[in-house]
PDB file of N, CA and C in Angstrom:
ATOM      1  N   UNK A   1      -1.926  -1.058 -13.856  1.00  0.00           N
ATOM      2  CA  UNK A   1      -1.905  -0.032 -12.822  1.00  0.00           C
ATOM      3  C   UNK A   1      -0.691   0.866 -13.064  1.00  0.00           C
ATOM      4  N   UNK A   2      -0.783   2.276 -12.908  1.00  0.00           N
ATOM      5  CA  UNK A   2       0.110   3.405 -13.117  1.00  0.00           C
ATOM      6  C   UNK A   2       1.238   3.199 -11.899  1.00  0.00           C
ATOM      7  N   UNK A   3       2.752   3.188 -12.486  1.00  0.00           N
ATOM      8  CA  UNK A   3       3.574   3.027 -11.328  1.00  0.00           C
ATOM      9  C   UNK A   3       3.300   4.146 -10.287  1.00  0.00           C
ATOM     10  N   UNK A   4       2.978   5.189 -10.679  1.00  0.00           N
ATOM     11  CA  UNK A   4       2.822   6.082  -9.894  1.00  0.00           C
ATOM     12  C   UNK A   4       2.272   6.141  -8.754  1.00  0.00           C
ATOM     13  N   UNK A   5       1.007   5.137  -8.688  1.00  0.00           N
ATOM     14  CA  UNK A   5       0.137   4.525  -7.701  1.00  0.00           C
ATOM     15  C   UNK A   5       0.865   4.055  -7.175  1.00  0.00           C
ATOM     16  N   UNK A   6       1.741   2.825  -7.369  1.00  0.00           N
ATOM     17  CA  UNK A   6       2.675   1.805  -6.890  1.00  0.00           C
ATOM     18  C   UNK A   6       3.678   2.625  -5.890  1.00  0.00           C
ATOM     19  N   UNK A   7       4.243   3.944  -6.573  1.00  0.00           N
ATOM     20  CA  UNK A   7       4.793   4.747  -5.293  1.00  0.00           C
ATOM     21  C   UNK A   7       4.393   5.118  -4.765  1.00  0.00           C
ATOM     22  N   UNK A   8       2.926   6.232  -4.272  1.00  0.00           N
ATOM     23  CA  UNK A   8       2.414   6.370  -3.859  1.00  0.00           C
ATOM     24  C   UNK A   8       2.450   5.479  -2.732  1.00  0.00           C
ATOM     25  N   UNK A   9       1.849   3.882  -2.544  1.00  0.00           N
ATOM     26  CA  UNK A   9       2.041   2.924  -2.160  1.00  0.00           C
ATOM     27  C   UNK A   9       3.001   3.032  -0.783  1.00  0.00           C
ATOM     28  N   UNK A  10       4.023   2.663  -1.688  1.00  0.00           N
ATOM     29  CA  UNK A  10       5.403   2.409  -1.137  1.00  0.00           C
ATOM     30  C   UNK A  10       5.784   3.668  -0.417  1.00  0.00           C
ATOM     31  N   UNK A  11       5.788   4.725  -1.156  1.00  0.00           N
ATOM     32  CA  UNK A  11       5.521   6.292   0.255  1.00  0.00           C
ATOM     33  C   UNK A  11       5.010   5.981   1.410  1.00  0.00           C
ATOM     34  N   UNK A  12       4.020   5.796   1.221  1.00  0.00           N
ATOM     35  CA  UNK A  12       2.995   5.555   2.478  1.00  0.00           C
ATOM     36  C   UNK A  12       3.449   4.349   2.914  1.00  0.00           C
ATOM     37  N   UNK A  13       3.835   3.569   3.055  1.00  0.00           N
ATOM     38  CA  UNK A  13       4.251   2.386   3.835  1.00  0.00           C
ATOM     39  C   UNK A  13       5.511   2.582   4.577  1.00  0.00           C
ATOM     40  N   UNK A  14       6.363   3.203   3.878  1.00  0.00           N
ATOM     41  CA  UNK A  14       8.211   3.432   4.096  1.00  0.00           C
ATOM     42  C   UNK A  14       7.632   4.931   5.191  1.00  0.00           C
ATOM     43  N   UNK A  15       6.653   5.767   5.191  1.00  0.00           N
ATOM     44  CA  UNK A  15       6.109   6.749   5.737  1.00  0.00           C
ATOM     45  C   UNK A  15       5.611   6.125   7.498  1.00  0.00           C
ATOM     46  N   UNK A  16       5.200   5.037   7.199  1.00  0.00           N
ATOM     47  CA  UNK A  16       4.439   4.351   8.521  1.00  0.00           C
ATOM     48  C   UNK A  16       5.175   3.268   9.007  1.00  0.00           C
ATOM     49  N   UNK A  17       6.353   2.731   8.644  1.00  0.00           N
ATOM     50  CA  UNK A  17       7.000   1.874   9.095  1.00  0.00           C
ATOM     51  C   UNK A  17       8.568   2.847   9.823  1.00  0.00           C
ATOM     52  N   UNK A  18       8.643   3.553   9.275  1.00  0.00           N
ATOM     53  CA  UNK A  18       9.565   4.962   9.484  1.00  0.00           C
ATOM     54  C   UNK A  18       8.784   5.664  11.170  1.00  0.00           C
ATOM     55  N   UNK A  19       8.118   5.493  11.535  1.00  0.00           N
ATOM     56  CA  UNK A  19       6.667   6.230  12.213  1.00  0.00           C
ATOM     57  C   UNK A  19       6.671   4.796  13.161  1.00  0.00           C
ATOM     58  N   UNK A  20       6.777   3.825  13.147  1.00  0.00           N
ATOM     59  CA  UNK A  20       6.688   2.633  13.673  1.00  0.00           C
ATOM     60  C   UNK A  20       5.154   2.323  14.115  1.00  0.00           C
ATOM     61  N   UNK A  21       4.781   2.721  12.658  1.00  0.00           N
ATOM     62  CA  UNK A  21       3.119   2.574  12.479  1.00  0.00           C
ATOM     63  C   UNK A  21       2.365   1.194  11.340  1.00  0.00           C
ATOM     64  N   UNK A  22       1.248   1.158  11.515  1.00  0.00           N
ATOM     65  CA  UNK A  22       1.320   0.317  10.077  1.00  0.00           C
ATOM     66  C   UNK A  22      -0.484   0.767  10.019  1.00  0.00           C
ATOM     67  N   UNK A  23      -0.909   0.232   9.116  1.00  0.00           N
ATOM     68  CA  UNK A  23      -2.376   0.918   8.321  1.00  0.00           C
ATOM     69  C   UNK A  23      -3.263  -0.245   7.932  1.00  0.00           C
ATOM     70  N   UNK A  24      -4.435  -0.277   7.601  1.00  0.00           N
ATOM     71  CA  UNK A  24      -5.286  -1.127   7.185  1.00  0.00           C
ATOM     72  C   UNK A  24      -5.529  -0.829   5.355  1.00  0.00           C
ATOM     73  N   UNK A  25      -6.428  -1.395   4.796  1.00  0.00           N
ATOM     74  CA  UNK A  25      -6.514  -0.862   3.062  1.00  0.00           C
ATOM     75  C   UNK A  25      -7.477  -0.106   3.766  1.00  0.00           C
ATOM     76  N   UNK A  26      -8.178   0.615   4.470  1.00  0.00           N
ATOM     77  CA  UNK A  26      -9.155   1.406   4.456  1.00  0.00           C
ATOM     78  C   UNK A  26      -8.244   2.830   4.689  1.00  0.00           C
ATOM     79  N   UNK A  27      -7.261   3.038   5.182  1.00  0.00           N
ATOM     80  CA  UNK A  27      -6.543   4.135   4.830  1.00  0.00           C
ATOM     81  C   UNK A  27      -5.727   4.088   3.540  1.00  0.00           C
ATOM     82  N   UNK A  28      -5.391   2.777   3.409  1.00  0.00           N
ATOM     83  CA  UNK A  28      -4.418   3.002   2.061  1.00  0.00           C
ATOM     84  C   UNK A  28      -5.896   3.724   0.802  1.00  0.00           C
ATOM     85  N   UNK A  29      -7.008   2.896   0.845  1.00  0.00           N
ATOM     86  CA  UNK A  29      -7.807   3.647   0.234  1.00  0.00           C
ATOM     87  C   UNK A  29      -7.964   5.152   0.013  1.00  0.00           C
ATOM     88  N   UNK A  30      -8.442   5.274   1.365  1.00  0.00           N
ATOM     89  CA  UNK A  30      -8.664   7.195   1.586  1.00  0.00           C
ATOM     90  C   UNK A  30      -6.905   7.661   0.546  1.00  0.00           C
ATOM     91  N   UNK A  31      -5.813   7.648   1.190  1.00  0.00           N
ATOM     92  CA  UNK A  31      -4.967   8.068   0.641  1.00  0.00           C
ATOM     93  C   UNK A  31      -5.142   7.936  -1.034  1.00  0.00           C
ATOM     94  N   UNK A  32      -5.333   7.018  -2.040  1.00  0.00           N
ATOM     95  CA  UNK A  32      -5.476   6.816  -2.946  1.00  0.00           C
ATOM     96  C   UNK A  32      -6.727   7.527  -3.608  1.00  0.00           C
ATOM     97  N   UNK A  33      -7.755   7.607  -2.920  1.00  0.00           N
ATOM     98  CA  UNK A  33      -8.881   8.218  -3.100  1.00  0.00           C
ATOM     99  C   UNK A  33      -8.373   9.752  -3.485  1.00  0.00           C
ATOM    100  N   UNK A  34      -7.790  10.415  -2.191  1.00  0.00           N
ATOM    101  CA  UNK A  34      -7.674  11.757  -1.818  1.00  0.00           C
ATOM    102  C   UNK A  34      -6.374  12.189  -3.459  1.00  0.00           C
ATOM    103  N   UNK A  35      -5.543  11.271  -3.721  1.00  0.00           N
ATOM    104  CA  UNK A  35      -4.671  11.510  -4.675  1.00  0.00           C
ATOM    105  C   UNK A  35      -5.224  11.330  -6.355  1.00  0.00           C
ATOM    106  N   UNK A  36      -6.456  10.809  -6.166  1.00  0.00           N
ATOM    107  CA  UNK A  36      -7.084  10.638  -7.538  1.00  0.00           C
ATOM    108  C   UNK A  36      -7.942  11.656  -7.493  1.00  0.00           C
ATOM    109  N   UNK A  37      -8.551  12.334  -6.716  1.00  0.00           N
ATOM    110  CA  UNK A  37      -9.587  13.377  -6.877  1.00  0.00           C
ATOM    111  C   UNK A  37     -11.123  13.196  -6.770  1.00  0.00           C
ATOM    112  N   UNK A  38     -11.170  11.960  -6.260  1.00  0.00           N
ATOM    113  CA  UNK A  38     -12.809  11.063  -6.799  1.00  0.00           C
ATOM    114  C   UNK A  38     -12.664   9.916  -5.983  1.00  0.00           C
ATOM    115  N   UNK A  39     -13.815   9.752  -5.435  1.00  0.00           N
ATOM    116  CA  UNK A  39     -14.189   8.445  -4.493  1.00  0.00           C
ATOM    117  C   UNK A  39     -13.615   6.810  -5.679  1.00  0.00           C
ATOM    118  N   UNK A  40     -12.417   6.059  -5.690  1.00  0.00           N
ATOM    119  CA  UNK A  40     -12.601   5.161  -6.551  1.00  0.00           C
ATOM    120  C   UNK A  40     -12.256   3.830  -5.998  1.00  0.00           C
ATOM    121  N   UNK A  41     -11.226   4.148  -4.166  1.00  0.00           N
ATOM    122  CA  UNK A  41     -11.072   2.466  -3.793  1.00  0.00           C
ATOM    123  C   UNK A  41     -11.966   2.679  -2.555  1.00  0.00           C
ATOM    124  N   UNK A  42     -12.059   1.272  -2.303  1.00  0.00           N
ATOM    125  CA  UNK A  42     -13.114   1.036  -0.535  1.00  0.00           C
ATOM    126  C   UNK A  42     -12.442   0.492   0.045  1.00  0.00           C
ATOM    127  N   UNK A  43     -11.333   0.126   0.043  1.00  0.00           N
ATOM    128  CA  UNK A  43     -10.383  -0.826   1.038  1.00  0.00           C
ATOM    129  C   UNK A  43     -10.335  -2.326   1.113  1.00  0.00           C
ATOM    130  N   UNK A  44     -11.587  -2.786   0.022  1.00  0.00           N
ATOM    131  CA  UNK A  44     -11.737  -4.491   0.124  1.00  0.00           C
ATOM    132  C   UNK A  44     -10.744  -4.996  -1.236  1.00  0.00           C
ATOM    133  N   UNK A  45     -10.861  -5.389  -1.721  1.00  0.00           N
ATOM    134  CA  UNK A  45     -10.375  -6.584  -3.228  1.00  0.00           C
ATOM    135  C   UNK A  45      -9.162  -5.736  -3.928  1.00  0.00           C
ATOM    136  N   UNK A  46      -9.810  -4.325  -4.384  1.00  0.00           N
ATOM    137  CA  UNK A  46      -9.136  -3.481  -5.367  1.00  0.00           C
ATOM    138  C   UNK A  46      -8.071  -2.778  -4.564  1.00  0.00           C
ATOM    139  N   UNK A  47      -8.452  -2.730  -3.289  1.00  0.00           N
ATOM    140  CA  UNK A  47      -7.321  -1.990  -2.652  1.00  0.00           C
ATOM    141  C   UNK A  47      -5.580  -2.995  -2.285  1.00  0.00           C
ATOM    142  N   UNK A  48      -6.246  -3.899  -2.243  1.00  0.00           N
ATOM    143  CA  UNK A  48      -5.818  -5.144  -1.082  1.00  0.00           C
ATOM    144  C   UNK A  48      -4.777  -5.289  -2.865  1.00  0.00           C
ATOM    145  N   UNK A  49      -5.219  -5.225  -3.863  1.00  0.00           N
ATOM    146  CA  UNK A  49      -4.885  -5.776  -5.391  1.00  0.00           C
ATOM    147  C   UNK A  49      -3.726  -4.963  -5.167  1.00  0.00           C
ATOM    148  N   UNK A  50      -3.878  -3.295  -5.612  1.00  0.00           N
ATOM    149  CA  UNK A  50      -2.762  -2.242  -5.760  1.00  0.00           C
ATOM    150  C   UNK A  50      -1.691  -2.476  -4.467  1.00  0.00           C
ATOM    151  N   UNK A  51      -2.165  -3.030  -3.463  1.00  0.00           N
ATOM    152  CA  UNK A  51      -1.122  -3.325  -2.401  1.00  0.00           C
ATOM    153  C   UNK A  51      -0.026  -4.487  -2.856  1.00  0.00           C
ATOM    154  N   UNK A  52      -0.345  -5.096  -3.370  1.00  0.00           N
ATOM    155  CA  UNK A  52      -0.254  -6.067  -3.893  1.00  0.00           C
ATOM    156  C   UNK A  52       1.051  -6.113  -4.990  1.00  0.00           C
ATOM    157  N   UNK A  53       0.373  -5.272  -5.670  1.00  0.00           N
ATOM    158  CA  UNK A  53       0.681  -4.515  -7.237  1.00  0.00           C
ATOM    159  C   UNK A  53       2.162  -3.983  -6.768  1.00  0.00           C
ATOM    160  N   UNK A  54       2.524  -2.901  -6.077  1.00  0.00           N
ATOM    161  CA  UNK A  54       3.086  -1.700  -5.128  1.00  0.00           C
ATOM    162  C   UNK A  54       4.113  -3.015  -4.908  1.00  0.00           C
ATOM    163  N   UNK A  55       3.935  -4.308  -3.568  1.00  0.00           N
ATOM    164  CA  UNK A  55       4.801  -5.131  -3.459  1.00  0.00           C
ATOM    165  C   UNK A  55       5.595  -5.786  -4.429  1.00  0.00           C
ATOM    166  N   UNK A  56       4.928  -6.041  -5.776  1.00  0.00           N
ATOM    167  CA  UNK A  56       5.597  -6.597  -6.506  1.00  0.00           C
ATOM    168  C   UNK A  56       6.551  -5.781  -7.699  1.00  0.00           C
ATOM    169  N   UNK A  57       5.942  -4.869  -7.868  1.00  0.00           N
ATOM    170  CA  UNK A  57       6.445  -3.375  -8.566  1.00  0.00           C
ATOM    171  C   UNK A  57       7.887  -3.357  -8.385  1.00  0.00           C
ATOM    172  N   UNK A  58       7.625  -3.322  -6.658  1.00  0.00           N
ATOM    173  CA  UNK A  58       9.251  -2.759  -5.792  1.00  0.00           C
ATOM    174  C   UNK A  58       9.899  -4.195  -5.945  1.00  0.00           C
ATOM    175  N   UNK A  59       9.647  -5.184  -6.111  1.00  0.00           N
ATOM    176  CA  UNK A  59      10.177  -6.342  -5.854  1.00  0.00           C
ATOM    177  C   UNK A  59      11.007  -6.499  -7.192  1.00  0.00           C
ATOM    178  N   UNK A  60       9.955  -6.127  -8.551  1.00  0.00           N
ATOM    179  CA  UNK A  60      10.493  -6.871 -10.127  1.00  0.00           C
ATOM    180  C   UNK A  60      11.360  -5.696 -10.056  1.00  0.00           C
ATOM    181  N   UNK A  61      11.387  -4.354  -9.278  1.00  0.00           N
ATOM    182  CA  UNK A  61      12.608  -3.352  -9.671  1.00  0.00           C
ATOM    183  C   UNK A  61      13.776  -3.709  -8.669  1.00  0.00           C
ATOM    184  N   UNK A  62      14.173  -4.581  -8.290  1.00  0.00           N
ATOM    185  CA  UNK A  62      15.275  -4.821  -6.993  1.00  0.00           C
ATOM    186  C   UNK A  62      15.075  -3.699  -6.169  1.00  0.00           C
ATOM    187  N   UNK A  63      13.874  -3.495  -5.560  1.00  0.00           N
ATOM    188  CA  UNK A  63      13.859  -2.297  -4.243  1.00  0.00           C
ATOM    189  C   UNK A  63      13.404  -3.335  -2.951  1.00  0.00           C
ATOM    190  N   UNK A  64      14.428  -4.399  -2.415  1.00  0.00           N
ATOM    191  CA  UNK A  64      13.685  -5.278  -1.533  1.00  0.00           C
ATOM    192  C   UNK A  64      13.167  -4.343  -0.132  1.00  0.00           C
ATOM    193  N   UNK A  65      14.047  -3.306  -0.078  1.00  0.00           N
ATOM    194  CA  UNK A  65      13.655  -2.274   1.117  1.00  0.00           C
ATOM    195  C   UNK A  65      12.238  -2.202   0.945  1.00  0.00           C
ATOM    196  N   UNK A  66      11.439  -1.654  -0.013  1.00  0.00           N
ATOM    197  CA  UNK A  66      10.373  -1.236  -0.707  1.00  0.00           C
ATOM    198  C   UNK A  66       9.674  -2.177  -0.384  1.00  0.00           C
ATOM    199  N   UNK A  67       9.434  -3.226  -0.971  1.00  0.00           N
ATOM    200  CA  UNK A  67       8.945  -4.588  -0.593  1.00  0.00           C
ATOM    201  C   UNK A  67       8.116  -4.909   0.560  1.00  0.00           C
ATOM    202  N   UNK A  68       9.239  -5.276   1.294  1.00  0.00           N
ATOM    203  CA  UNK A  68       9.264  -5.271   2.280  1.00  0.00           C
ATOM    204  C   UNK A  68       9.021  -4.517   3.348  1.00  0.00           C
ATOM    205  N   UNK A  69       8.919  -2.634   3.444  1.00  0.00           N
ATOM    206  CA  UNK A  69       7.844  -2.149   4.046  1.00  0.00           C
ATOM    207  C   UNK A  69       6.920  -2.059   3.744  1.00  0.00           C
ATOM    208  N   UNK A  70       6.447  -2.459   2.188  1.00  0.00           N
ATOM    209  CA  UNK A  70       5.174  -2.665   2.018  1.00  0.00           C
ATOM    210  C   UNK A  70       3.883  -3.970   2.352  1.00  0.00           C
ATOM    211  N   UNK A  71       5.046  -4.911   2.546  1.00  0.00           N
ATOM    212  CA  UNK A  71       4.662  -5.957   3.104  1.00  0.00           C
ATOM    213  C   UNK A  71       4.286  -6.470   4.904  1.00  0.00           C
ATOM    214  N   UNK A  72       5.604  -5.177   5.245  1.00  0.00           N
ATOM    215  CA  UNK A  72       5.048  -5.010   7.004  1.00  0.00           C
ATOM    216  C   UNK A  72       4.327  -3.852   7.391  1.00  0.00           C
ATOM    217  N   UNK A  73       3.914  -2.760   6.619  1.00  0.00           N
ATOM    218  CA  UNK A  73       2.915  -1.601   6.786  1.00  0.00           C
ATOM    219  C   UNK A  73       1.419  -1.815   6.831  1.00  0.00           C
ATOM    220  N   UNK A  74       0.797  -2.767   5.646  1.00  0.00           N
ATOM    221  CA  UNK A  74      -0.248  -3.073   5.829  1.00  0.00           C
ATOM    222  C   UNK A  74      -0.850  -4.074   6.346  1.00  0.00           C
ATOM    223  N   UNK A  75      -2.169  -3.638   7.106  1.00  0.00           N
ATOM    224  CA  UNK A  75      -2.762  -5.129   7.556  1.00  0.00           C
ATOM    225  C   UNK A  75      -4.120  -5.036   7.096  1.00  0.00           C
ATOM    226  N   UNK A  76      -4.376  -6.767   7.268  1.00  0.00           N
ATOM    227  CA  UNK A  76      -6.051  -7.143   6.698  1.00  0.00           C
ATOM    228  C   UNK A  76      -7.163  -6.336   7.833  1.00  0.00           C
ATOM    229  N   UNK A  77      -8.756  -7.067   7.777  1.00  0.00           N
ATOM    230  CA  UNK A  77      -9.170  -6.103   8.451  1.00  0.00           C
ATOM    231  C   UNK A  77      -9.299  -7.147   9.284  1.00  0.00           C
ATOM    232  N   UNK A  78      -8.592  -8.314   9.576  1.00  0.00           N
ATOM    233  CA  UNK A  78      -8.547  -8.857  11.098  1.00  0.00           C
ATOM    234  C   UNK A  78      -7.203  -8.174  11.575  1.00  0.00           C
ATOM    235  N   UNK A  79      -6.361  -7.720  10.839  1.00  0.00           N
ATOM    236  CA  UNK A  79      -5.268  -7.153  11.951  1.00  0.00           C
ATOM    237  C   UNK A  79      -4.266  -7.681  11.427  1.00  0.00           C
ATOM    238  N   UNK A  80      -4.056  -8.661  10.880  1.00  0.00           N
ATOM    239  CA  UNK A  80      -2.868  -9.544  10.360  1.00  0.00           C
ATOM    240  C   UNK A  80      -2.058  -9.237   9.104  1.00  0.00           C
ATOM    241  N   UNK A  81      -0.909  -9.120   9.011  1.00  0.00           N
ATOM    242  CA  UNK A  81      -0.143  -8.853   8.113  1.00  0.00           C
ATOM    243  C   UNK A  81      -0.781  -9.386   6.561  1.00  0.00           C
ATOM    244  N   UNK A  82      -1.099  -8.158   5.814  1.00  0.00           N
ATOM    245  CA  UNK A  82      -1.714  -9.082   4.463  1.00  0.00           C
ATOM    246  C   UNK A  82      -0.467  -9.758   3.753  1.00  0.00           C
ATOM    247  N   UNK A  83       0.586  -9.563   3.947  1.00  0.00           N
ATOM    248  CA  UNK A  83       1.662 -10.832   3.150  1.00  0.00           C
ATOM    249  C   UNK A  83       2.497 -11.222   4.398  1.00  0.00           C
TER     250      UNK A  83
END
């Protein structure tokens, strides 16, 4: 996965935790969608993955800030913190 995505990511999380908001992968999708140009995530497996990806990205670069709003920005689609 392109780090670029991975910031992207981490924008949008540090964006909604800043906002004292947080998001599901069905927006992190749309956002990712809207930045690629072409319908390519749905918010289930692949999205939930690059979230994933984004957390650990910021993590192997010592950005625990990063991390860590990426880890309290998103939730599953019961509502619950996906990490």
């Amino acid at each position: 996965m392109s780090n670029v995505v991975y910031e992207l990511v981490i924008s949008l999380a540090k964006h909604l935790i800043a906002n004292g908001k947080t998001s599901s992968f069905d927006t992190v999708a749309q956002s990712l969608n809207t930045a690629a140009g072409y319908p390519q995530y749905k918010g289930g497996r692949g999205t939930a993955r690059v979230v994933a990806g984004a957390y650990h990205y910021a993590d192997r670069n010592n950005r625990p800030d990063d991390a860590q709003a990426v880890a309290d920005a998103f939730r599953n689609k019961q509502g619950h913190k996906a990490y």
